[in-house]
C-alpha atoms as a PDB file:
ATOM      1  CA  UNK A   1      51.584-104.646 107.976  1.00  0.00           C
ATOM      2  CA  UNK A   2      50.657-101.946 110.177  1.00  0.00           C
ATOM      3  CA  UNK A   3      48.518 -98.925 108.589  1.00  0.00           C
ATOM      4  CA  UNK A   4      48.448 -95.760 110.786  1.00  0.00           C
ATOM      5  CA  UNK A   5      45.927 -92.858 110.016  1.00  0.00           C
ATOM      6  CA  UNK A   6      47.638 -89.715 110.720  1.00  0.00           C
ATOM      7  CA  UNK A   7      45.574 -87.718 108.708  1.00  0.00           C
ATOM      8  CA  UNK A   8      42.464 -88.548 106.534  1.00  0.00           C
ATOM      9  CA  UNK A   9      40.439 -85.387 106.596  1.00  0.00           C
ATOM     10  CA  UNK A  10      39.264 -83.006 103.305  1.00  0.00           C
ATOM     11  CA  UNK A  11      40.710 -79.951 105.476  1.00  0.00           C
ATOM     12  CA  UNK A  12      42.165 -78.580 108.980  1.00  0.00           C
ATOM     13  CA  UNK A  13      40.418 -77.598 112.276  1.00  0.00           C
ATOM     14  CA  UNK A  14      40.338 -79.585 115.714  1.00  0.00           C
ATOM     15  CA  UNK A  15      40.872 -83.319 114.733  1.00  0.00           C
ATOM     16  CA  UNK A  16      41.204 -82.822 111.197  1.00  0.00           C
ATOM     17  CA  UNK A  17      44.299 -83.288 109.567  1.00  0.00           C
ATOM     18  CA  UNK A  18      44.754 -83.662 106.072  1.00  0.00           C
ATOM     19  CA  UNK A  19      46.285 -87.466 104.017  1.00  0.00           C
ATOM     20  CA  UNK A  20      48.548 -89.417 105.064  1.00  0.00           C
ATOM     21  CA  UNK A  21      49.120 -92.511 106.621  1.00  0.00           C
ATOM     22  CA  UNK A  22      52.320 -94.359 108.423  1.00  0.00           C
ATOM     23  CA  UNK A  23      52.717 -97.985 107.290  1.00  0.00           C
ATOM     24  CA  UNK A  24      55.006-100.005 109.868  1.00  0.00           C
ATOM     25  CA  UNK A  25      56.634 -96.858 111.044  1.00  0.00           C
ATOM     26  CA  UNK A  26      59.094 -96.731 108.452  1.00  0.00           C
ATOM     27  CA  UNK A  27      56.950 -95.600 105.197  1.00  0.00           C
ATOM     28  CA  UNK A  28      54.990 -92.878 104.816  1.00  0.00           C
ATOM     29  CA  UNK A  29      52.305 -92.227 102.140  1.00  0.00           C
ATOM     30  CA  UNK A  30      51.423 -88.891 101.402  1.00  0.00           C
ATOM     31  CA  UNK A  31      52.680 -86.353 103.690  1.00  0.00           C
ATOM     32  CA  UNK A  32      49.381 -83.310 104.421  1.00  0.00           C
ATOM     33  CA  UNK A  33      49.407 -81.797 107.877  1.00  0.00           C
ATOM     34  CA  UNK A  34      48.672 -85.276 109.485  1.00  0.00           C
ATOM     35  CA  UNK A  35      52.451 -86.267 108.993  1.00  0.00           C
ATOM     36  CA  UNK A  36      52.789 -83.102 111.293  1.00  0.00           C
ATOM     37  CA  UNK A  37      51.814 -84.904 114.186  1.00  0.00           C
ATOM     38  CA  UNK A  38      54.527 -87.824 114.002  1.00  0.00           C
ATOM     39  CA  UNK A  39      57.121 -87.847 117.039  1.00  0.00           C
ATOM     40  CA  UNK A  40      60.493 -86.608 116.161  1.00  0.00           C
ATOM     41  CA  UNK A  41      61.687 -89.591 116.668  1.00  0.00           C
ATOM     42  CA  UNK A  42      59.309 -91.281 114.473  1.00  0.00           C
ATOM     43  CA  UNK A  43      59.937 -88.757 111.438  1.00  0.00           C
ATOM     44  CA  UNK A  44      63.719 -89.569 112.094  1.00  0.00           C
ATOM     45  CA  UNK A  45      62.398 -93.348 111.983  1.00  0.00           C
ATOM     46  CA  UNK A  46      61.306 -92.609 108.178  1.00  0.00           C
ATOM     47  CA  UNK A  47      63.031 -93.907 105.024  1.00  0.00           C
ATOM     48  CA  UNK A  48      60.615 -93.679 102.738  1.00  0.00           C
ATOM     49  CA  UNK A  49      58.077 -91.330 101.654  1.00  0.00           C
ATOM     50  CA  UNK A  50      55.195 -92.106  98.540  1.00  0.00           C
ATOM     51  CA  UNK A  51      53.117 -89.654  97.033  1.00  0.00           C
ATOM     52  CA  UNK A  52      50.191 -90.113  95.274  1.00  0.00           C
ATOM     53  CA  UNK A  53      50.254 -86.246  93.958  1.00  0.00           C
ATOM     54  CA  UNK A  54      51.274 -82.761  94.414  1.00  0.00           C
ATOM     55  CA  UNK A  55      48.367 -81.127  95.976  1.00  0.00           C
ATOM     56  CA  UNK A  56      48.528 -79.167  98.711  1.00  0.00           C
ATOM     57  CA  UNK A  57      47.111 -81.161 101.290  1.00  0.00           C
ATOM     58  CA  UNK A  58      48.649 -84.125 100.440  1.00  0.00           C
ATOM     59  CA  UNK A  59      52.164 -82.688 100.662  1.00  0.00           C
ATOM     60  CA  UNK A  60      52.062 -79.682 103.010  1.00  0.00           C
ATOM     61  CA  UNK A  61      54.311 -81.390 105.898  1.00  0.00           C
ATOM     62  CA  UNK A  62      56.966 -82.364 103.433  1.00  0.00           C
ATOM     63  CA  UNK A  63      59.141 -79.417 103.642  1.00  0.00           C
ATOM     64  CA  UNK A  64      59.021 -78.588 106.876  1.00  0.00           C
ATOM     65  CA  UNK A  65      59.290 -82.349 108.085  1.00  0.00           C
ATOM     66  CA  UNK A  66      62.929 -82.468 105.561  1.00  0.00           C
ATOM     67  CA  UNK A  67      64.386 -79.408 107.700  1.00  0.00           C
ATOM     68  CA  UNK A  68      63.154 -81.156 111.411  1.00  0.00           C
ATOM     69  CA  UNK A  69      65.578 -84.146 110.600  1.00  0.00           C
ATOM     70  CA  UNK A  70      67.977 -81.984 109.120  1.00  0.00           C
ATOM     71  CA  UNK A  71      71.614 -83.158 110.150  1.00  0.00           C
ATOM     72  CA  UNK A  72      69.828 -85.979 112.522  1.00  0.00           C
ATOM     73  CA  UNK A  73      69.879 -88.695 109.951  1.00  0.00           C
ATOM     74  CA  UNK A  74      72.329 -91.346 108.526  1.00  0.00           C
ATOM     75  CA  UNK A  75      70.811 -91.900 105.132  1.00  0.00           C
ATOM     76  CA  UNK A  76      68.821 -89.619 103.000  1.00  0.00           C
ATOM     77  CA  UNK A  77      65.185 -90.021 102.713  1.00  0.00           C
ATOM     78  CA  UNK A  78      63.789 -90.962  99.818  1.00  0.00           C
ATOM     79  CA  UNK A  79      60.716 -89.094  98.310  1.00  0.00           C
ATOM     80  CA  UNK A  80      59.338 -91.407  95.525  1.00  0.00           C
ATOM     81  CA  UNK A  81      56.770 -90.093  93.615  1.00  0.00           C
ATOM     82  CA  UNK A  82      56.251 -90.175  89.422  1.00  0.00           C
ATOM     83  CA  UNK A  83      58.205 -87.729  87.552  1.00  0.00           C
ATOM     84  CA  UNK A  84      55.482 -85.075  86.869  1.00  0.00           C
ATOM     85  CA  UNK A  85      54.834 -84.903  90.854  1.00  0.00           C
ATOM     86  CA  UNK A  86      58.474 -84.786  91.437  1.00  0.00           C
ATOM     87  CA  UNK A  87      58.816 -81.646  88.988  1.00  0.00           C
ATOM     88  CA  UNK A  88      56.309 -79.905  90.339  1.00  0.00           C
ATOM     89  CA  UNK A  89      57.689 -80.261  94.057  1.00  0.00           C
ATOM     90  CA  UNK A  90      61.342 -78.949  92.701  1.00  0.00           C
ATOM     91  CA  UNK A  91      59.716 -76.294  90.141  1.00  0.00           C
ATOM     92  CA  UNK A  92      57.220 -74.715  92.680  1.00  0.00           C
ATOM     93  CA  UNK A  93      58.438 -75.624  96.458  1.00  0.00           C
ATOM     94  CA  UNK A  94      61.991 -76.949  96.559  1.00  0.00           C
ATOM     95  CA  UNK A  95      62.990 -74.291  94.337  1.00  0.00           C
ATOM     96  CA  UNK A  96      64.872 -71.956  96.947  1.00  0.00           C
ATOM     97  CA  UNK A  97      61.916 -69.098  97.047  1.00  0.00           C
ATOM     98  CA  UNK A  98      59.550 -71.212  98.713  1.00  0.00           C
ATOM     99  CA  UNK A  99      62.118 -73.592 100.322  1.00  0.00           C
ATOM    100  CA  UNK A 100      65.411 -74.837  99.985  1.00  0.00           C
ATOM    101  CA  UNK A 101      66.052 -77.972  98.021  1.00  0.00           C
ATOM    102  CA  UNK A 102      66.753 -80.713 100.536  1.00  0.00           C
ATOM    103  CA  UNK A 103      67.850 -82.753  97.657  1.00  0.00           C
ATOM    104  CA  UNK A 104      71.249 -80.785  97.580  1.00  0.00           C
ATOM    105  CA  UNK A 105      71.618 -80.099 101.413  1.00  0.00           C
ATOM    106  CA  UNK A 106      73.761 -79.782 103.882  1.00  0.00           C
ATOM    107  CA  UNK A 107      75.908 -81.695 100.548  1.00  0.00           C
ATOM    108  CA  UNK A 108      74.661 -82.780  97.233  1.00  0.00           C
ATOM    109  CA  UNK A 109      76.843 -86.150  98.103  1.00  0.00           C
ATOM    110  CA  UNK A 110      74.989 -86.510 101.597  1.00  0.00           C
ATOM    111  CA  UNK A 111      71.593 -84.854 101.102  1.00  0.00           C
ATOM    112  CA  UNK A 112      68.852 -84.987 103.778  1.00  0.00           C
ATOM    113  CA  UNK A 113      66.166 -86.697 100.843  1.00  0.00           C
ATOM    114  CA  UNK A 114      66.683 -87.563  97.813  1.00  0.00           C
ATOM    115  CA  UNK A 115      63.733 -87.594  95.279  1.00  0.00           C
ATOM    116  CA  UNK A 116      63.269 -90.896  93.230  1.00  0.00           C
ATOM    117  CA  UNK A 117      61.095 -91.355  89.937  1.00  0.00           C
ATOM    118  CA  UNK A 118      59.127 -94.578  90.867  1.00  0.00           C
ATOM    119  CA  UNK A 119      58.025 -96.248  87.880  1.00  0.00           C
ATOM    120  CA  UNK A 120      54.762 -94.825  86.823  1.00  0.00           C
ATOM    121  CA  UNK A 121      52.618 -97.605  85.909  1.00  0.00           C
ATOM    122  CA  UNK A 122      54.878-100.425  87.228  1.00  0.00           C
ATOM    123  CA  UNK A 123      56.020-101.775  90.614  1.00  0.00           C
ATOM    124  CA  UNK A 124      59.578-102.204  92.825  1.00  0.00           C
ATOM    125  CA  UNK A 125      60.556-103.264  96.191  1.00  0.00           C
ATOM    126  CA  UNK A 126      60.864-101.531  99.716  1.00  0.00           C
ATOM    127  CA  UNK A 127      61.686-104.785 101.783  1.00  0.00           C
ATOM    128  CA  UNK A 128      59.620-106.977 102.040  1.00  0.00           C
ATOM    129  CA  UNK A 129      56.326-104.403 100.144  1.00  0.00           C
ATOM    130  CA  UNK A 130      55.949-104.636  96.484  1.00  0.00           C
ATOM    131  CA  UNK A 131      54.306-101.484  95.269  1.00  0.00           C
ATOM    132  CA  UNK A 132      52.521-100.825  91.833  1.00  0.00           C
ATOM    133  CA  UNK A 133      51.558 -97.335  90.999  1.00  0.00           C
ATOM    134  CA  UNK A 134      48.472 -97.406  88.910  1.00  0.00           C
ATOM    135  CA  UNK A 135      47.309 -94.047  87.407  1.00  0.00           C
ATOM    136  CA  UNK A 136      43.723 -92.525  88.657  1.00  0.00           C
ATOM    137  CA  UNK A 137      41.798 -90.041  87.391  1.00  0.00           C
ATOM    138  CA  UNK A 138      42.237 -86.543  89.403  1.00  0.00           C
ATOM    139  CA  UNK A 139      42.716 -82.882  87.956  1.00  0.00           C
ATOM    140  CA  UNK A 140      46.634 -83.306  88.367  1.00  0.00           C
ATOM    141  CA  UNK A 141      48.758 -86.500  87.604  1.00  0.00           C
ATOM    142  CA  UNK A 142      47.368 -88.641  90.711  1.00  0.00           C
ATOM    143  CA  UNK A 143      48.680 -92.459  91.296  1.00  0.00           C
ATOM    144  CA  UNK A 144      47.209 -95.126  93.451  1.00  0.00           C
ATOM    145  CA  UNK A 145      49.365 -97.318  95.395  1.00  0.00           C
ATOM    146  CA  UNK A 146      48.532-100.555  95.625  1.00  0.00           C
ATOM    147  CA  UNK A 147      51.214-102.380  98.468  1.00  0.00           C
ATOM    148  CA  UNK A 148      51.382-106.657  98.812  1.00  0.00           C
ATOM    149  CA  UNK A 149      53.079-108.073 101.525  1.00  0.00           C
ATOM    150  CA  UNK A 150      53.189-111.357 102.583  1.00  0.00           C
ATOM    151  CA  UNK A 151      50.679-111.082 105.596  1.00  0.00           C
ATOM    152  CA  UNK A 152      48.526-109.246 102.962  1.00  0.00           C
ATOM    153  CA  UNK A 153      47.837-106.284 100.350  1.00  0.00           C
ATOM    154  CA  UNK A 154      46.699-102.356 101.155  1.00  0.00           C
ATOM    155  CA  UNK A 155      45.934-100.164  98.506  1.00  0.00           C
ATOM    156  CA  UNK A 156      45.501 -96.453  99.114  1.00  0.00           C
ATOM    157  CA  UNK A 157      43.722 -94.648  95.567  1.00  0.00           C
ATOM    158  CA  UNK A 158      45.160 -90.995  96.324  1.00  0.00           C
ATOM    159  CA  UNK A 159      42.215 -88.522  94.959  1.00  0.00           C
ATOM    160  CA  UNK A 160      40.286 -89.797  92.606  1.00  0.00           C
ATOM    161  CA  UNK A 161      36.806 -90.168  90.455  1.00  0.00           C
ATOM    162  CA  UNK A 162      35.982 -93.079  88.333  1.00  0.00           C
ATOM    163  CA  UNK A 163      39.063 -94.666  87.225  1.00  0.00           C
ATOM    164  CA  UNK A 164      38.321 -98.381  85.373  1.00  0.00           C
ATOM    165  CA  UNK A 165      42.325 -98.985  85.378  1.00  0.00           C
ATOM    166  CA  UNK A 166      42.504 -99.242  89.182  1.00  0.00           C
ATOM    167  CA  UNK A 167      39.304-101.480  89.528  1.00  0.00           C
ATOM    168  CA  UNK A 168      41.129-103.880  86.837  1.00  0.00           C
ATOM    169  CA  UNK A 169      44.348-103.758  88.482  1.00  0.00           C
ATOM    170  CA  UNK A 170      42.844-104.725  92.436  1.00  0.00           C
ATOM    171  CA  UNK A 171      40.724-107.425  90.513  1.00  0.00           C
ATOM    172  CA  UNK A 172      44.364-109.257  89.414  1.00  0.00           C
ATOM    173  CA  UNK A 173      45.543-109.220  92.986  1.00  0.00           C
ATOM    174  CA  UNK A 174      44.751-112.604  94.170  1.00  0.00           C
ATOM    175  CA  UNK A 175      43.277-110.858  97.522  1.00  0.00           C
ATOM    176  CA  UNK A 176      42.906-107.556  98.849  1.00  0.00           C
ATOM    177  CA  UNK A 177      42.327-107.204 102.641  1.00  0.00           C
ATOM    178  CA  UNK A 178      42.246-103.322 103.252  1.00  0.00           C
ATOM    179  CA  UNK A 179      40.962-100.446 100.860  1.00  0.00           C
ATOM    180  CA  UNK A 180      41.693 -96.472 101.499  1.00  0.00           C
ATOM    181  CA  UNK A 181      39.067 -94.580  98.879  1.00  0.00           C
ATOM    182  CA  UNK A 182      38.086 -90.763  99.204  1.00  0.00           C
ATOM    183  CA  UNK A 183      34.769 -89.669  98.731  1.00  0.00           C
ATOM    184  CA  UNK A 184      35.264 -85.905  99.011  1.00  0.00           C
ATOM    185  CA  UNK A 185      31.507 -84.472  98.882  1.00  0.00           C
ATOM    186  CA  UNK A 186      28.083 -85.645  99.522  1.00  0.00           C
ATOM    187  CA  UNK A 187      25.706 -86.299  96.474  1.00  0.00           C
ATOM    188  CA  UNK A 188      24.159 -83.070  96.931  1.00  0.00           C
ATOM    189  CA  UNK A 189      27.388 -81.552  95.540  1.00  0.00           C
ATOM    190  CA  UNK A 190      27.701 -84.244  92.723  1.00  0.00           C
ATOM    191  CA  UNK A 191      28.960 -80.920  89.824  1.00  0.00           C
ATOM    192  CA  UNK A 192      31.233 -79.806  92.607  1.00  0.00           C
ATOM    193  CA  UNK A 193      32.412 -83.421  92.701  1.00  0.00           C
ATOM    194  CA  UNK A 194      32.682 -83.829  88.891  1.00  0.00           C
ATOM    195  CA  UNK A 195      34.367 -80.689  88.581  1.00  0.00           C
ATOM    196  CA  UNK A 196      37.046 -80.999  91.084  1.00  0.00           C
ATOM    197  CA  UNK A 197      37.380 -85.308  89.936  1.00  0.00           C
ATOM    198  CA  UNK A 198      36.466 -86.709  93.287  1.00  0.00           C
ATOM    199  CA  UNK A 199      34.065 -89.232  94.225  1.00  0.00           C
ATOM    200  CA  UNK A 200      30.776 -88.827  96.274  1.00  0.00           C
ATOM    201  CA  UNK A 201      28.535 -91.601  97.476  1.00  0.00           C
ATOM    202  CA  UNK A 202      26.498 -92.609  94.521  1.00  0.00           C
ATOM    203  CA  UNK A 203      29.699 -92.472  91.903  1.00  0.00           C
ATOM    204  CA  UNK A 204      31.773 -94.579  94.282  1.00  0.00           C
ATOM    205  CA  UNK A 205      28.833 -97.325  94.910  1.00  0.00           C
ATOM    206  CA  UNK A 206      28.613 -97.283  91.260  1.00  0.00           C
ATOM    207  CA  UNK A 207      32.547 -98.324  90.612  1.00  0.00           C
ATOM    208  CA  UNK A 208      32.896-100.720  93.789  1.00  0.00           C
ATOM    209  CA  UNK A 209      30.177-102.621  92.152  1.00  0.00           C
ATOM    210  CA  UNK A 210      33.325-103.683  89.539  1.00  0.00           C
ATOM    211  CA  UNK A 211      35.558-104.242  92.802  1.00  0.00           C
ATOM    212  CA  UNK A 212      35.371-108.359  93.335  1.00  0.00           C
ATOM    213  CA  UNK A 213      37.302-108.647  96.111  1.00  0.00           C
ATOM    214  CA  UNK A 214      35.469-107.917  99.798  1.00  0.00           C
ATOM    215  CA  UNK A 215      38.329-106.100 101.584  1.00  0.00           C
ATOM    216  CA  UNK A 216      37.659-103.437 104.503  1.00  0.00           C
ATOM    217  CA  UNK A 217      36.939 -99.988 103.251  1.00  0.00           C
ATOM    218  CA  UNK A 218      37.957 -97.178 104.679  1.00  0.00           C
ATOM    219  CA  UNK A 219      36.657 -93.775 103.561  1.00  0.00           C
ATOM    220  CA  UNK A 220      38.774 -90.715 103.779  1.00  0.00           C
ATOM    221  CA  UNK A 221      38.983 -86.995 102.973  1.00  0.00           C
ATOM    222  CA  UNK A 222      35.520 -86.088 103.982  1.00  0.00           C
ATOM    223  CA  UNK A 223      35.569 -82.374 103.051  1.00  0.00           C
ATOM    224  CA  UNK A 224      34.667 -80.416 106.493  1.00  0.00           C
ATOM    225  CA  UNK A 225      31.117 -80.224 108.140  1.00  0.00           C
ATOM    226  CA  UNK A 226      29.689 -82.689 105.702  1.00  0.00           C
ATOM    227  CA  UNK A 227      31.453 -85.983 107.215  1.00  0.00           C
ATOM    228  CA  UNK A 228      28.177 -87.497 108.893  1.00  0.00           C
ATOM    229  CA  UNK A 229      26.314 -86.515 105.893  1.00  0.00           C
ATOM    230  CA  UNK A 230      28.451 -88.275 103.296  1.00  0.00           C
ATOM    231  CA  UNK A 231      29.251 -91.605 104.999  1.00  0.00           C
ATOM    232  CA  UNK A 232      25.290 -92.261 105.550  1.00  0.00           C
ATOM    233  CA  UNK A 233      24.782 -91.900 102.198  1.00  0.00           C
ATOM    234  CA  UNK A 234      27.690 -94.532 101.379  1.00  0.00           C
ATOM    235  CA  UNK A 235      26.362 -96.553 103.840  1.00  0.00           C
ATOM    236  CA  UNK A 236      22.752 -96.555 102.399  1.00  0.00           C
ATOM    237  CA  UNK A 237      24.040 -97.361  99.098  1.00  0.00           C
ATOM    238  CA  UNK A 238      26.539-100.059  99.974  1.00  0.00           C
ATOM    239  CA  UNK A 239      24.678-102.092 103.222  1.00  0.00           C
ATOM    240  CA  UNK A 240      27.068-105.033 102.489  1.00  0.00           C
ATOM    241  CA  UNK A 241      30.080-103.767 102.262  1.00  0.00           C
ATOM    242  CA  UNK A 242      32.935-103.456 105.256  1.00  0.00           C
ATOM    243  CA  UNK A 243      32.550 -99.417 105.644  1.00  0.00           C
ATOM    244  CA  UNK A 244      34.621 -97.696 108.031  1.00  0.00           C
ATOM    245  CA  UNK A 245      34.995 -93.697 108.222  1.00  0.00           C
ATOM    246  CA  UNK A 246      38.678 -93.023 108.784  1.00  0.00           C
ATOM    247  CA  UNK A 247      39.651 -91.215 111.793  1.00  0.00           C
ATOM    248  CA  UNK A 248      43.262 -89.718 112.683  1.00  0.00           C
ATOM    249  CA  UNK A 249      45.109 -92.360 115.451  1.00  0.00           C
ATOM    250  CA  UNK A 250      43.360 -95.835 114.009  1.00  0.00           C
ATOM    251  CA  UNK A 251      45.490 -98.533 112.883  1.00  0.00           C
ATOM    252  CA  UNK A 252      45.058-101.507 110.603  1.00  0.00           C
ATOM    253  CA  UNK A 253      46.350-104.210 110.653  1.00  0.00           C
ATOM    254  CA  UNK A 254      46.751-105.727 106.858  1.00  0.00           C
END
């Protein structure tokens, strides 16, 4: 399995693009500003798309990447996502003032998406990727996604603060070869962190302690200026673990 950062930032500006990531060019996860800079080729490549939750910057290229491949595709593409993230998206931006609902054009027989309740707390099949969504601890319905294959497993936490239920569920995977983990603020803004139910560097060493598998780590949405700042701190805490800061264009290979 291929993982492609196409955005992994806290905000916008420059190189910064905001979550998501392109997994063997067919399924994307989360869809912020970094699914922006896909080819359109490669967005008409897509058939599936997993969100982790309906923030802003982890959906903001959605709409506008549904009306690029208008009338270019064969098959719809599916949005999966848990019900509450799905309602919001039709309540507040597929809801014909903010956008149009893809779901129903250019026919409700032969839309250009179609949205799909994934089983919240359970797992199904995209090929040859088995998926469980495991339910994290953010200040909106947030999911992690945790993805086996047979050349390995990938697990991507969405936004997040401590969250025992996802440590427990990596621990049952009989390996894990690639982690994707925010860590949103530096220590320094610890009640900012605790307010807003991210991580920063002293939380997160705290609850990979109860991680037992040794997998690469990469750390994503850095909030903006304090990138340097927050991934020394990580690294100070955790010397022996496989720390990489995520950066738009690297790939992994799981």
């Amino acid at each position: 399995m291929q993982v492609r950062v196409l955005g992994c930032s806290g905000g916008i500006g420059g190189e910064r693009h905001t979550t998501s990531f392109l997994l063997d060019d067919w399924l994307l996860l989360d869809a912020g500003t970094g699914a922006a800079r896909l080819t359109l080729e490669e967005m008409r490549t897509l058939q599936h798309v997993l969100l982790t939750h309906s923030h802003m910057d982890h959906i903001a290229a959605l709409p506008l990447l549904l009306d690029t491949v208008f009338g270019s595709r064969e098959a719809p593409l599916e949005v999966r996502a848990s019900e509450a993230v799905l309602r919001t998206l039709r309540e507040h931006i597929f809801n014909w003032r903010v956008w149009p609902d893809f779901s129903q054009l250019p026919d409700p027989a032969r839309p250009v998406t179609r949205f799909v309740d994934s089983p919240a707390g359970g797992h199904f099949e995209l090929g040859d990727h088995r998926i469980s969504m495991v339910e994290v601890n953010h200040v909106v319905p947030c999911w992690a996604y945790i993805i086996e294959t047979r050349s390995g497993n990938f697990c991507f936490t969405g936004d997040t603060t401590s969250t025992d239920a996802l440590w427990a569920a990596l621990n049952r995977l009989p390996r894990l070869d690639l982690l994707f983990v925010e860590c949103a603020f530096p220590d320094r803004e610890g009640p900012l962190a605790r307010a807003s139910k991210h991580y920063c560097p002293s939380t997160l060493a705290g609850d990979l302690q109860k991680l037992q598998h040794d997998p690469v780590i990469g750390i994503s949405h850095f909030k903006p200026g304090s990138e340097q700042e927050t991934f020394a701190e990580l690294a100070a805490l955790m010397p022996g673990r496989k720390l990489r800061a995520l950066r738009a264009d690297q790939t992994y290979t799981v």
